[in-house]
Protein backbone atom coordinates (compact mmCIF):
# COMPACT_ATOMS: atom_id res chain seq x y z
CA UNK A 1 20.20 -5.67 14.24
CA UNK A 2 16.62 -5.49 14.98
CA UNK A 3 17.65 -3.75 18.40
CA UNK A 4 19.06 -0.78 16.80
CA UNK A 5 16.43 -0.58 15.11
CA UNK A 6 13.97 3.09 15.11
CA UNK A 7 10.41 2.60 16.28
CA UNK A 8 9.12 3.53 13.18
CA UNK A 9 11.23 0.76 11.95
CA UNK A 10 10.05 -2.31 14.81
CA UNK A 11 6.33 -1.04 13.95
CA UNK A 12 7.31 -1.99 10.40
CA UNK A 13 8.94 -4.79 10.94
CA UNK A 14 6.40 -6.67 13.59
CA UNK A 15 3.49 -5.53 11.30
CA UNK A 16 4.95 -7.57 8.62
CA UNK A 17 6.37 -10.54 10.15
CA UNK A 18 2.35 -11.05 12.05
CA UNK A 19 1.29 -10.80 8.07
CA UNK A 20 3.44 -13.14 7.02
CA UNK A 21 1.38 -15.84 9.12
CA UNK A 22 -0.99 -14.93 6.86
CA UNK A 23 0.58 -16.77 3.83
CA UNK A 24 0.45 -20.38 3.30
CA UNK A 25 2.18 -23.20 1.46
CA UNK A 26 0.99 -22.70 -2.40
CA UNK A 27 -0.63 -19.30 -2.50
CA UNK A 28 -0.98 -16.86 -5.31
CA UNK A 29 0.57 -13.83 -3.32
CA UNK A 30 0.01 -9.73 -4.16
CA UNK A 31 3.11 -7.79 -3.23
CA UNK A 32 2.66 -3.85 -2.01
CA UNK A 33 4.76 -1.55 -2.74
CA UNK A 34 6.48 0.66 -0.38
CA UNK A 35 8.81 0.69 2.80
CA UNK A 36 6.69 -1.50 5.11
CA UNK A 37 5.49 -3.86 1.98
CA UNK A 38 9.40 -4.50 1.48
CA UNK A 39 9.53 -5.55 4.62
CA UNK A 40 7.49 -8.15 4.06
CA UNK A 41 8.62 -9.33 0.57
CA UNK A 42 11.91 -9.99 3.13
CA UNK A 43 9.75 -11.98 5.51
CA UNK A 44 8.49 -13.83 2.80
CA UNK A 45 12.08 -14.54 1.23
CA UNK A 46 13.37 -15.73 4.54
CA UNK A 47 10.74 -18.29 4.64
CA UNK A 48 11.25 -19.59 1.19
CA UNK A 49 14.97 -20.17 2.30
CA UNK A 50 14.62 -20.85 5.62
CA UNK A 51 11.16 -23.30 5.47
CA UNK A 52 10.66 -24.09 2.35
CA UNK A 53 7.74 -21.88 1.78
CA UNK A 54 6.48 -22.10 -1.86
CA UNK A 55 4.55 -19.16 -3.13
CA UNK A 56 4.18 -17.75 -6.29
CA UNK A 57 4.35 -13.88 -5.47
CA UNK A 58 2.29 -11.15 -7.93
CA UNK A 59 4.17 -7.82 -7.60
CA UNK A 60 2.76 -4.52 -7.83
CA UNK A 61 5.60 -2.52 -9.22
CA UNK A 62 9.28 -3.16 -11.29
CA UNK A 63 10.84 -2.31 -7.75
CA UNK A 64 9.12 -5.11 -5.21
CA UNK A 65 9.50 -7.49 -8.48
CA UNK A 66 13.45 -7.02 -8.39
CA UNK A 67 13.10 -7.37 -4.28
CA UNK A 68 11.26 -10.75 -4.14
CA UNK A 69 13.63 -11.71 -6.71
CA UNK A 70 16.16 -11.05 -4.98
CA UNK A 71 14.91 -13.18 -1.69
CA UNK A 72 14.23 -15.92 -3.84
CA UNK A 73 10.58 -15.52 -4.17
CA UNK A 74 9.28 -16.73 -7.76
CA UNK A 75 7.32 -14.17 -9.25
CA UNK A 76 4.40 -14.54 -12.29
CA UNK A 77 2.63 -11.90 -13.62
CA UNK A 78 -1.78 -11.02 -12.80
CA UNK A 79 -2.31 -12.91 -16.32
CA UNK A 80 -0.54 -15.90 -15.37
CA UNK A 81 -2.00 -15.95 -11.90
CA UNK A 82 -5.55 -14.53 -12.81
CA UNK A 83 -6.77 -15.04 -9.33
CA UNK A 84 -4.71 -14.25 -5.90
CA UNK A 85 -5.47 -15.69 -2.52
CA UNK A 86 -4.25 -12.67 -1.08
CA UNK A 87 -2.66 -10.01 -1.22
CA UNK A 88 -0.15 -7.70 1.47
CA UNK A 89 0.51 -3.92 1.02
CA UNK A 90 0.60 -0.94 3.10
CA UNK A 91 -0.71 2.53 3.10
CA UNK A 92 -0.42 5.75 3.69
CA UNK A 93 -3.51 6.15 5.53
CA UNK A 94 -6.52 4.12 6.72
CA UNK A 95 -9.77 5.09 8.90
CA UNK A 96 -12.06 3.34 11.33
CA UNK A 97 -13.54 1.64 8.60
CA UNK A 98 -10.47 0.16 6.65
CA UNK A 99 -10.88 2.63 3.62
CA UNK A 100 -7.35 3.44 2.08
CA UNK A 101 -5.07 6.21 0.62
CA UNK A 102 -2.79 4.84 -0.92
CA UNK A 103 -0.15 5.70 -3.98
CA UNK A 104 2.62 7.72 -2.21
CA UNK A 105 5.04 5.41 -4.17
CA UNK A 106 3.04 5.79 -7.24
CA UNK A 107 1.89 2.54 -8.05
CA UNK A 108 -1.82 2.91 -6.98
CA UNK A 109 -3.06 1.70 -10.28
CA UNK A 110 -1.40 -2.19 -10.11
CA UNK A 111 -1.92 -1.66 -6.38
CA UNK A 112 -5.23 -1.08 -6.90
CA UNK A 113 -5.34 -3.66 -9.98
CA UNK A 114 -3.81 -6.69 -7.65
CA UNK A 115 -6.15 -5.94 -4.59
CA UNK A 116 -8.86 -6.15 -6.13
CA UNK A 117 -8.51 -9.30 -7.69
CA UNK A 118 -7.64 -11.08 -3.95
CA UNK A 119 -9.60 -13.04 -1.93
CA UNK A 120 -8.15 -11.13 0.46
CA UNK A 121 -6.33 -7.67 0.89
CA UNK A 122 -4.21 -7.41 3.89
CA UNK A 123 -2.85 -3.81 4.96
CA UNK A 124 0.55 -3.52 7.09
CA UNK A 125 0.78 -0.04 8.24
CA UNK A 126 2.31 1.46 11.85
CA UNK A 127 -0.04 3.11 14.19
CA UNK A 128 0.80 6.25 12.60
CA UNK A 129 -0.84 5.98 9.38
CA UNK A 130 -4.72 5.64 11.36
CA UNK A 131 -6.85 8.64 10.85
CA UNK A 132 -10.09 9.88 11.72
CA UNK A 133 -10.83 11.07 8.69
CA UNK A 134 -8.97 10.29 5.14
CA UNK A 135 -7.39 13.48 3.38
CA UNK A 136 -4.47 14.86 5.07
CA UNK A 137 -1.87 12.52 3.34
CA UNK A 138 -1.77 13.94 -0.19
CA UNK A 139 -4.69 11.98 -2.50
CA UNK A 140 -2.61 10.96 -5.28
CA UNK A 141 -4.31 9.97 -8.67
CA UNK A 142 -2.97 8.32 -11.90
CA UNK A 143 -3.25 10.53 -14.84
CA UNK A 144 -1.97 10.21 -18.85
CA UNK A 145 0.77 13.03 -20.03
CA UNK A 146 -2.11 13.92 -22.94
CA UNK A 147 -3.54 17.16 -21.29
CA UNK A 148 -2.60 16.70 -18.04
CA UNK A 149 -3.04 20.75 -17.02
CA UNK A 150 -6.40 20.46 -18.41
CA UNK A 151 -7.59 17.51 -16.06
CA UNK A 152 -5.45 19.27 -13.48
CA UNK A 153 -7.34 22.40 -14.04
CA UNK A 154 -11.16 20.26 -14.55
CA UNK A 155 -10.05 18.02 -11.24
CA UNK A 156 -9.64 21.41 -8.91
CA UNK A 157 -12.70 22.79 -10.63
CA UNK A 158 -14.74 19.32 -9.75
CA UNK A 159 -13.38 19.67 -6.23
CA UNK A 160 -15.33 22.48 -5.46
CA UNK A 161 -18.56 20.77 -5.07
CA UNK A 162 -17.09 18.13 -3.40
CA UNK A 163 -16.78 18.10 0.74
CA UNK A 164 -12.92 18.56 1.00
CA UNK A 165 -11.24 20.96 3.20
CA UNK A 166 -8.61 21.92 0.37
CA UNK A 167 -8.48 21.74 -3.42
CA UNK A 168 -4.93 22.06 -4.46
CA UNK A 169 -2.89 19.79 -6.76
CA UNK A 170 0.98 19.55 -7.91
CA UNK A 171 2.18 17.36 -10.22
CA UNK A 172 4.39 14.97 -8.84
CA UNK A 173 8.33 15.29 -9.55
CA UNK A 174 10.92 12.96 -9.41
CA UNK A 175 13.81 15.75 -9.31
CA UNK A 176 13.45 18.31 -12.12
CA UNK A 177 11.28 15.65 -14.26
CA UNK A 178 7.86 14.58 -13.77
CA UNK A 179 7.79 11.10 -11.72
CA UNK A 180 6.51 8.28 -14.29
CA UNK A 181 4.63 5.66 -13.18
CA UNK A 182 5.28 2.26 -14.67
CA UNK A 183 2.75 2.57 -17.29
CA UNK A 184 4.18 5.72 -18.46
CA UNK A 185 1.59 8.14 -16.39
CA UNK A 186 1.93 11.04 -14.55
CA UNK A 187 0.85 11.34 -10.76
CA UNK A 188 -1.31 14.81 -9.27
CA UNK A 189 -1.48 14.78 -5.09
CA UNK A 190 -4.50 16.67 -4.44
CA UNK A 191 -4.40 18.63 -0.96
CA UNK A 192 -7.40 18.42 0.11
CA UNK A 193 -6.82 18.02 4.12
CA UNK A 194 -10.25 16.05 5.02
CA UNK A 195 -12.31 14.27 2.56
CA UNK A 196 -15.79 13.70 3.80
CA UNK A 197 -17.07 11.28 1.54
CA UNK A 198 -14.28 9.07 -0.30
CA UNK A 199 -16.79 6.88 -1.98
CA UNK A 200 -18.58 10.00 -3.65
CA UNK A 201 -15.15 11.33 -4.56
CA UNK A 202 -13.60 8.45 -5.61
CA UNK A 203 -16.27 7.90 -8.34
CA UNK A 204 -16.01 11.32 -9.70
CA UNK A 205 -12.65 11.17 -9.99
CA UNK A 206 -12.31 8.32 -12.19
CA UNK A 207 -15.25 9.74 -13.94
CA UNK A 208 -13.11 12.13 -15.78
CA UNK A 209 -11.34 11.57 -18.89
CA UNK A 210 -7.76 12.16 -18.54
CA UNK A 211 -8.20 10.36 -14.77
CA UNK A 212 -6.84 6.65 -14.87
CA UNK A 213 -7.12 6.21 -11.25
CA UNK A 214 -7.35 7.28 -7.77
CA UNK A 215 -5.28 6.39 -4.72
CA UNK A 216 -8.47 5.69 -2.42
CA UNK A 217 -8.74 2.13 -1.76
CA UNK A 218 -12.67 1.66 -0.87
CA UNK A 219 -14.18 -1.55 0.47
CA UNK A 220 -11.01 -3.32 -0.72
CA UNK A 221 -9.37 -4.19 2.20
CA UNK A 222 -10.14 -6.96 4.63
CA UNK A 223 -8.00 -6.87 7.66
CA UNK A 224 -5.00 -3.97 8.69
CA UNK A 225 -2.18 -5.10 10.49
CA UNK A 226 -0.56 -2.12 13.02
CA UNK A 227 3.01 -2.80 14.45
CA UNK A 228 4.17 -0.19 17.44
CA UNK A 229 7.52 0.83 18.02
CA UNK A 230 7.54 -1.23 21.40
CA UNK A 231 6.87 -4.59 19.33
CA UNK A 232 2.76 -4.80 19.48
CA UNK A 233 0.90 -5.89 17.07
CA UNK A 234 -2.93 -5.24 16.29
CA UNK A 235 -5.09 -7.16 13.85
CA UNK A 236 -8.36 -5.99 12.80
CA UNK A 237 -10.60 -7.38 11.05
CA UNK A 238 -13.75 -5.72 9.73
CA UNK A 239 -15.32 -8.52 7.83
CA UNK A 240 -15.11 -10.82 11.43
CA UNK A 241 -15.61 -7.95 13.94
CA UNK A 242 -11.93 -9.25 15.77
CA UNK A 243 -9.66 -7.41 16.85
CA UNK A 244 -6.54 -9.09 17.70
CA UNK A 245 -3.22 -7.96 19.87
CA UNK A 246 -0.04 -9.43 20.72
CA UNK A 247 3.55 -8.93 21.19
CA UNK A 248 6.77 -10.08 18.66
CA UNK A 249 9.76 -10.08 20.74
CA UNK A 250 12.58 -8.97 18.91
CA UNK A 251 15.86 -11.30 18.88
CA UNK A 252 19.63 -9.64 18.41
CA UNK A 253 20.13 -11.91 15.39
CA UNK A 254 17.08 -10.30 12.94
CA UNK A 255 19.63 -8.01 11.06
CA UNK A 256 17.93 -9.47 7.58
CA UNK A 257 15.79 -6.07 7.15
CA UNK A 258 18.60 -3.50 8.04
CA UNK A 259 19.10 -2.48 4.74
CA UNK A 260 15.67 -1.50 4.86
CA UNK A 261 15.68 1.13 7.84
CA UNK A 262 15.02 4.27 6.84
């Protein structure tokens, strides 16, 4: 029940049911990826059931496609859709002015992809995730098996000139393998601890052959959504100059996410 719930968990959870108001009868729908995006997909699925909600959702990765399927949300693929009304994710971190890291799941490239073809993007994220500066979450970028020490190695080497406070990188594992993306890449976290300019490094990173993207989201999102663990809500948004803040209350009954709690 939503009253055993962790605070992490309510942030979550109120975050994504204020997003949900968001969606209306008939939209094209992107899906995020992640533990607060499945929150909404579950939101979402309620409604369909519930209200009657008709959506046609776009997900960004095999797992929230088997999730909204599972709520009863019809799903289509980008090509069938072509152009979203909006689309709902989370992040891993976002600053003062709504830029993005994102890809700690590992699907920053259809997150990325789906966003960007929205009218809207729409982040859900608990207080936790603002920063003053991007770069102390792990920057995570997309690259192919082919070679991947050697951009590794020509990444690190770039990062020296750029204005990062660290310029480490691991691959990615997914227990003694290399994690996979769903198009078959590989993932690097770079460690770089601040990142002064994420437009200049964002640019140079996808600059390099072997590089299929990065995990910072720039100018792409619209409005973030930030749930507490006492049931607020906050709503900014930077194209409007609003910001927004309520309360959800919580009722003994919402025991449709705990399967989600982590």
């Amino acid at each position: 029940m939503a009253g055993e719930m962790l605070p992490i968990d309510k942030a979550k959870f109120v975050a994504a049911k204020r997003a949900a108001e968001y969606i209306e009868d008939g939209m094209r729908v992107g899906l995020g990826t992640g533990s607060t995006a499945a929150w909404l997909v579950r939101c979402l699925g309620e409604q369909v059931r519930n209200d009657g909600l008709r959506i046609k959702g776009i997900p960004t990765s095999t797992r929230t496609a088997e999730l909204a399927r599972e709520v009863g949300i019809e799903i289509i693929s980008l090509d069938e859709a072509k152009w979203l009304d909006i689309t709902i994710d989370g992040a891993d971190e976002f600053d003062g002015d709504l830029n993005l890291i994102k890809g700690g799941g590992g699907a920053l490239l259809q997150e990325k992809i789906v966003a960007t073809a929205s009218d809207q993007m729409v982040v859900i994220a608990d207080i936790g995730k603002e920063v003053e500066s991007l770069g102390n979450f792990p920057l995570p970028i997309e690259v192919i098996p082919f070679g991947w020490q050697t951009t590794q190695a020509l990444v690190e080497e770039t990062l020296i000139s750029m204005d990062v406070l660290g310029r480490q990188s691991s691959l990615r594992m997914n227990g003694d393998r290399s994690f996979i993306t769903d198009e078959g890449n590989y993932i690097l976290d770079l460690h770089l601890n601040r990142i002064g300019h994420p437009r200049q490094l964002a640019m140079v990173l996808n600059q390099m052959p072997g590089v299929v993207e990065n995990g910072l989201f720039i100018d792409i999102c619209d409005a973030v959504v930030i749930g507490y663990g006492d049931g607020r809500v906050e709503v900014r948004d930077i194209n409007e100059g609003t910001v927004e803040q309520n309360k959800i209350d919580f009722v003994e009954t919402d025991n449709l996410f705990s399967d989600l709690q982590e």
